[in-house]
Protein backbone atom coordinates (compact mmCIF):
# COMPACT_ATOMS: atom_id res chain seq x y z
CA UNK A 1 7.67 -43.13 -9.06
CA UNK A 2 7.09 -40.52 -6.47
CA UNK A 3 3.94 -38.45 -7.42
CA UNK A 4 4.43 -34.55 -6.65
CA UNK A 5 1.18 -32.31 -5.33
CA UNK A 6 0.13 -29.43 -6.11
CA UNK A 7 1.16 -28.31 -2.68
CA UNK A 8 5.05 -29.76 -3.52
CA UNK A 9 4.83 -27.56 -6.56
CA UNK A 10 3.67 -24.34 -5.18
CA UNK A 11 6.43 -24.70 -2.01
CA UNK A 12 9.46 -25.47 -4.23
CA UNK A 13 8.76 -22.78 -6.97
CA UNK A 14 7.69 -20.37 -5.01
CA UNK A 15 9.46 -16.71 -4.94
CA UNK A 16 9.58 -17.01 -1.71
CA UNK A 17 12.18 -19.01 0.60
CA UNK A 18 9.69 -21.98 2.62
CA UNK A 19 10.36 -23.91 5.27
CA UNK A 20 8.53 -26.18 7.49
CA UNK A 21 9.16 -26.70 11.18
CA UNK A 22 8.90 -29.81 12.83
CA UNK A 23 9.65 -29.89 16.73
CA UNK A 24 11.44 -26.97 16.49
CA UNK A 25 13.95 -28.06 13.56
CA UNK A 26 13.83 -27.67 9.80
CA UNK A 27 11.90 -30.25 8.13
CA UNK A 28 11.83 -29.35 4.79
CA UNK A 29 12.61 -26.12 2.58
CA UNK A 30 12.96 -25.21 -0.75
CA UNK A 31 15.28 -23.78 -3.18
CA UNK A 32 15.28 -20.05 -2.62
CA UNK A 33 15.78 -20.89 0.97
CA UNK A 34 18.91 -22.27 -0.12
CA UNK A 35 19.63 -19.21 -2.40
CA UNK A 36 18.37 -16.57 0.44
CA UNK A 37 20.76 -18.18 2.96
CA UNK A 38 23.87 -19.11 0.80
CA UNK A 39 23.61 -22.17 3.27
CA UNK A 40 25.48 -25.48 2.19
CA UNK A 41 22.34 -27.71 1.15
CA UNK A 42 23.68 -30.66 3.21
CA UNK A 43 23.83 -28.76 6.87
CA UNK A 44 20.19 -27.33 6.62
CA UNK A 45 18.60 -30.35 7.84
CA UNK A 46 20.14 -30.39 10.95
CA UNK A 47 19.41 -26.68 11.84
CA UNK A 48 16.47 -26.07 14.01
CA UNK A 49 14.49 -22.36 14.21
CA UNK A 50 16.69 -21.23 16.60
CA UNK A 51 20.23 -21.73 14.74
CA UNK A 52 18.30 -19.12 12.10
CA UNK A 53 15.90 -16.75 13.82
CA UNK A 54 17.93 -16.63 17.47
CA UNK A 55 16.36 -13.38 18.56
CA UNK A 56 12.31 -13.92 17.35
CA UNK A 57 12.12 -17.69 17.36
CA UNK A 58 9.71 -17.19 20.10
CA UNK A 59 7.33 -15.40 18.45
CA UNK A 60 7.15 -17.96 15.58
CA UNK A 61 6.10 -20.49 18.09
CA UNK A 62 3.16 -19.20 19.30
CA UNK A 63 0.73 -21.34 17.60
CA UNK A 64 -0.95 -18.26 15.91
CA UNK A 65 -0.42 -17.46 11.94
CA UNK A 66 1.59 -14.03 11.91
CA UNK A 67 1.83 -11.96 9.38
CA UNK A 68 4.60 -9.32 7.41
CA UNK A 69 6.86 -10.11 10.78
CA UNK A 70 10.24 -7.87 10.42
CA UNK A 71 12.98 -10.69 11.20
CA UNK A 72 16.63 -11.01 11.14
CA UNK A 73 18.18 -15.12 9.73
CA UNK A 74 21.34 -15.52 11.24
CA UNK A 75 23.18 -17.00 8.50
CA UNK A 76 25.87 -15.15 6.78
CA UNK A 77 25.79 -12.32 8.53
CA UNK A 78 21.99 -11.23 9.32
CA UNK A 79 19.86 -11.04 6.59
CA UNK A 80 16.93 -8.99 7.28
CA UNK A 81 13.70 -10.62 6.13
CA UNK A 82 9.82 -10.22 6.19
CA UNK A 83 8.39 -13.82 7.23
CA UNK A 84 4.42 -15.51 7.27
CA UNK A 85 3.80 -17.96 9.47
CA UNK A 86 0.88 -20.72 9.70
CA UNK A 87 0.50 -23.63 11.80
CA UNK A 88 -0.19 -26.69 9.59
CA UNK A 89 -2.53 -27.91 12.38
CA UNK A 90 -0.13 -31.37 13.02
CA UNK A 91 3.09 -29.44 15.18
CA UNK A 92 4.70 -28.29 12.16
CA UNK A 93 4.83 -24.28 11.00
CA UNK A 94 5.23 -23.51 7.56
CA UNK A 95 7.45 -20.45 7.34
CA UNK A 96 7.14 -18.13 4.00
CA UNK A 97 10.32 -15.60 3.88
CA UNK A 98 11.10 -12.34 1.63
CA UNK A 99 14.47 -10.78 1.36
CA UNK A 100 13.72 -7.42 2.80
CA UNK A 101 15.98 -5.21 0.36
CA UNK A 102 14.45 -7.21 -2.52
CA UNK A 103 10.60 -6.21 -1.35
CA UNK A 104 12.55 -2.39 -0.54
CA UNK A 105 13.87 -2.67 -4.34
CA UNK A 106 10.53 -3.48 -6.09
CA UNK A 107 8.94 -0.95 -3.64
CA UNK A 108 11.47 1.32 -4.50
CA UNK A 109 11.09 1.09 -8.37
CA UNK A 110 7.07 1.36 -7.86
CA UNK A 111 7.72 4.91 -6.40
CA UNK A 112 10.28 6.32 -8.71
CA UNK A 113 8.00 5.49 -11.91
CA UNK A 114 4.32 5.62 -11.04
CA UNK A 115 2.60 8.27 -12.38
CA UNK A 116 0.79 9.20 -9.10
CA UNK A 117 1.99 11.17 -6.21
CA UNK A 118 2.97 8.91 -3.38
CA UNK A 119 3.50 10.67 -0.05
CA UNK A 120 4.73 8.78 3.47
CA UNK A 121 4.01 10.62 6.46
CA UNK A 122 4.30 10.17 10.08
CA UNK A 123 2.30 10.25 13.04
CA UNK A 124 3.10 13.75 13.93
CA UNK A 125 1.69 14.57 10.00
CA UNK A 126 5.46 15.76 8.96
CA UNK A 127 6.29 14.87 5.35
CA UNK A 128 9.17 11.89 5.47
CA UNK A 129 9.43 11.14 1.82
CA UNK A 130 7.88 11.78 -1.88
CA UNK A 131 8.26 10.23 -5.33
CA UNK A 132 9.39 12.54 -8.28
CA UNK A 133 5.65 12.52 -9.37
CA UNK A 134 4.61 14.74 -6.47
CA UNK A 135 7.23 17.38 -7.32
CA UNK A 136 5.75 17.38 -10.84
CA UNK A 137 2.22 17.25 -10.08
CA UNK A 138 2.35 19.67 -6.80
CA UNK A 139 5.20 21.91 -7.82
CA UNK A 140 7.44 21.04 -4.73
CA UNK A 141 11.07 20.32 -5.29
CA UNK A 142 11.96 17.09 -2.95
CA UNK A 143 13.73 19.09 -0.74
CA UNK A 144 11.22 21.50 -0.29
CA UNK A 145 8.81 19.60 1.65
CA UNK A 146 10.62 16.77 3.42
CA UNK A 147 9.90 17.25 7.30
CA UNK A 148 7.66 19.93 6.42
CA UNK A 149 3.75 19.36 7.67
CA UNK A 150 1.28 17.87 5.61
CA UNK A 151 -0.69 20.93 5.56
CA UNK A 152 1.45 22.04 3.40
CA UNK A 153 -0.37 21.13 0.58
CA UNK A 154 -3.96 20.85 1.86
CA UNK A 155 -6.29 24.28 1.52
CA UNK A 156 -6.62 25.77 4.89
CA UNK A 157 -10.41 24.93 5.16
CA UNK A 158 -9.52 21.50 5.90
CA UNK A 159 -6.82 21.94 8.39
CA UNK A 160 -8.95 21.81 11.45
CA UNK A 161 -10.40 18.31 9.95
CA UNK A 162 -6.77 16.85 8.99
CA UNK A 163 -6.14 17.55 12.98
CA UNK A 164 -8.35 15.65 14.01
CA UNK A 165 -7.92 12.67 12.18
CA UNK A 166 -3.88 13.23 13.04
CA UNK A 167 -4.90 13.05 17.03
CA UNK A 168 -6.80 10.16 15.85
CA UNK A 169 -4.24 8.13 14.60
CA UNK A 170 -1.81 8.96 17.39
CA UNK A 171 -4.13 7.74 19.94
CA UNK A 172 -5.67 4.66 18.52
CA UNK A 173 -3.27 3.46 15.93
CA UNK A 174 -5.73 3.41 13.47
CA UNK A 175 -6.36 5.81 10.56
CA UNK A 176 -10.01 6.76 9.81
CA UNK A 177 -9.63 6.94 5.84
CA UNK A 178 -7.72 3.69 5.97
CA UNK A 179 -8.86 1.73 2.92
CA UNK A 180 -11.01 4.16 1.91
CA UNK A 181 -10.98 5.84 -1.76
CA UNK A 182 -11.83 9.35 -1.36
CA UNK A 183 -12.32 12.45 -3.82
CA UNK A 184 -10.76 15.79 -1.79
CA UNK A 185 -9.30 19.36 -3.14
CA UNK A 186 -5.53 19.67 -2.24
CA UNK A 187 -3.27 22.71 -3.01
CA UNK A 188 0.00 23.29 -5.13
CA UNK A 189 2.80 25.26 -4.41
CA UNK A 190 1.74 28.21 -7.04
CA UNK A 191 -1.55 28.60 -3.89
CA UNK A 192 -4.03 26.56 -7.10
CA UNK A 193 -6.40 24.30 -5.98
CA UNK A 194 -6.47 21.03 -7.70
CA UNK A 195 -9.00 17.72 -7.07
CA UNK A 196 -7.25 15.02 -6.14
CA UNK A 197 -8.51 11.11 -5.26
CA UNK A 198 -6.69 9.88 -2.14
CA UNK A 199 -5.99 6.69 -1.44
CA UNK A 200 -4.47 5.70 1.75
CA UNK A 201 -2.46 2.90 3.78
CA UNK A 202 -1.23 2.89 7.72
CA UNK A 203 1.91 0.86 8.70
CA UNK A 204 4.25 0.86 11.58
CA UNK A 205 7.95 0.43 11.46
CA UNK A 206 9.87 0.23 14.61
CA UNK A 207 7.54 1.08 17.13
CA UNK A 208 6.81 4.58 15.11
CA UNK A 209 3.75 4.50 12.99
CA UNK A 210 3.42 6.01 9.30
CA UNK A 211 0.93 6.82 6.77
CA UNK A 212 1.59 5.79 2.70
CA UNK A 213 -0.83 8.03 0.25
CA UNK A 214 -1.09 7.83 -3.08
CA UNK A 215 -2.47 10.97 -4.76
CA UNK A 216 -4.01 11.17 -8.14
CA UNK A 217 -4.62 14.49 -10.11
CA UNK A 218 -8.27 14.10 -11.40
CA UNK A 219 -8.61 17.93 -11.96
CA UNK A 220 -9.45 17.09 -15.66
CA UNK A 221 -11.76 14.33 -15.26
CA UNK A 222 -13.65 16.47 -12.78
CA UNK A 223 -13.79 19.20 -15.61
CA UNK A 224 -14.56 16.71 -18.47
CA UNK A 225 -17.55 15.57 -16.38
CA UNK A 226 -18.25 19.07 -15.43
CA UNK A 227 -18.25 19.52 -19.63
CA UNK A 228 -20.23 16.69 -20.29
CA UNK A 229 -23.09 17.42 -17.38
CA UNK A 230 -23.16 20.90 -18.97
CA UNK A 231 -23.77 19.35 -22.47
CA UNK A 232 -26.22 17.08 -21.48
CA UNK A 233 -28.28 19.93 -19.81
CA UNK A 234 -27.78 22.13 -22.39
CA UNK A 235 -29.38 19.50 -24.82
CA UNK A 236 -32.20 18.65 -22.24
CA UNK A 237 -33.43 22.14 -22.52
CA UNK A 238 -33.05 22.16 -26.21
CA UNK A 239 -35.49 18.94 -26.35
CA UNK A 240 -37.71 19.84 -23.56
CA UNK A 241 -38.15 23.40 -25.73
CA UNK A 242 -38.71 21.44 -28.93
CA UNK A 243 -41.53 19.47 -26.94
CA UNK A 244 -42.84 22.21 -26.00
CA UNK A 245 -42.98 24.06 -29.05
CA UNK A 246 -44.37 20.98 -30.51
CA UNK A 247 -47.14 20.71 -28.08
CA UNK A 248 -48.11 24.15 -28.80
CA UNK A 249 -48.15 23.53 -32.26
CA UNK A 250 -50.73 20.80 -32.28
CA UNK A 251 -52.82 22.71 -30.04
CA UNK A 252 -53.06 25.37 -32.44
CA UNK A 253 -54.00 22.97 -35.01
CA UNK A 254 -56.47 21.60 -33.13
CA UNK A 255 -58.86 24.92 -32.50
C-alpha cells in the first residue's frame, strides 16, 4: 500500500486549487483544481501552463516565488484568479490558485459586518469606498463622501502632515504608516473630534495604487483611562496626605 505524506495531504485538501509544473506541463493537481476549472479530470494531464495561463505563463517561469499574482485560467471562459508560485528547487513549480470573486466575496462580507470603519483610498487621497460602519461611526451617508478627499474627516491641524505623506506615497510607492498601529484624532461630520486607532494597508490594482484603513473609535477607552488616571491620582493624594498627617502625628508624640 501506497503511504501518503503529509505534503500529499496538505496539496489535495487544500482550499486552494494546486498544481505542479513539470517542463512546462501539469504534473499533478488536486481536487479544487478540478472544481475551479470545471475541466474533465482525464484531459488535465496533458495540458501544459500555457493551455491555462496563455497571457502570464511567462511570468510563472521565472524561477522566482511570486506572490498574490492577478491571473486570468483560460478554461471555460477566463476565470480570474490570484496565484503563488514557488520553485520546488528540482524544475518543477508548485502553483497555489484562489478564485478571485470567492477572495472578493469573503472580503466583501468582512466589510459589510465588521464593527470598524474600513476606508479605501487612492493615491490622489480621494475616498473610493466605505463600509456601513463608517457612516455610523463618522456620521457620513455612503454617498456623501465617495470621491470626496480624505480630509474630509481629519481636523485641519493635520492636513499639512496628511500631504505630505500623500506626495509620499505617490512618489515612492510606499506608505509611511504602512504596518504601523497608530492612535490619531479624526473628525465627524457634526465638526466633533473623536480618537481613533488607525491601522493601515497599501496595495496596487492595475497599475493605480490604493490605501485600505481600518478605523476604530477608541474615544471611550481614551476617557475610561482618562477616568481611571484621575482616580488613581486622586487616591495618591489622599494616601500621600494620610502619610503625612501620620508623620506629623508621631512627631507630636514624640516632643
Amino acid at each position: 500500500m501506497e503511504s501518503t505524506s503529509l505534503e500529499d495531504i496538505f496539496f489535495e485538501h487544500s482550499k486552494s486549487a494546486n498544481i505542479i509544473i513539470k517542463d512546462s506541463m501539469i504534473e499533478k493537481y488536486n481536487s479544487e483544481f478540478i472544481r475551479l476549472t470545471n475541466l474533465p479530470e482525464d484531459t488535465i494531464g496533458g495540458l501544459s501552463l500555457e493551455d491555462i495561463i496563455e497571457d502570464d505563463a511567462g511570468k510563472l517561469m521565472t524561477g522566482r516565488i511570486l506572490e498574490d499574482l492577478q491571473v486570468n485560467l483560460n478554461v471555460d471562459g477566463s476565470i480570474p484568479v490570484i496565484v503563488n508560485c514557488v520553485p520546488l528547487g528540482d524544475g518543477r513549480l508548485f502553483l497555489s490558485m484562489r478564485s478571485s470573486e470567492k477572495l472578493l466575496e469573503g472580503f466583501k462580507s468582512v466589510f459589510e459586518s465588521t464593527a470598524d470603519a474600513i476606508l479605501i483610498v487612492d493615491e490622489k487621497g480621494k475616498i473610493v469606498e466605505a463600509n456601513p460602519s463608517f457612516s455610523r461611526i463618522f456620521g457620513y451617508d455612503r454617498s456623501e463622501i465617495i470621491g470626496q478627499d480624505l480630509t474630509l474627516i481629519i481636523p485641519s491641524e493635520f492636513h499639512e502632515d496628511f500631504k505630505e505623506l500623500m506626495d509620499r506615497f505617490r512618489m515612492e510607492g510606499e506608505h509611511p504608516l504602512a504596518g504601523r498601529i497608530i492612535e490619531t484624532k479624526s473628525r465627524r461630520a457634526d465638526g466633533s473630534i473623536i480618537e481613533v486607532e488607525l491601522s493601515l494597508t497599501p496595495w496596487t490594482f492595475k497599475g493605480e495604487s490604493y490605501t485600505t484603513s481600518i478605523i476604530r473609535d477608541i474615544s471611550e477607552r481614551k476617557k475610561m483611562e482618562k477616568e481611571l488616571k484621575a482616580s488613581e491620582e486622586k487616591y495618591r493624594r489622599i494616601i500621600e496626605k494620610f502619610i503625612q498627617n501620620a508623620l506629623a502625628l508621631i512627631a507630636e508624640i514624640k516632643r
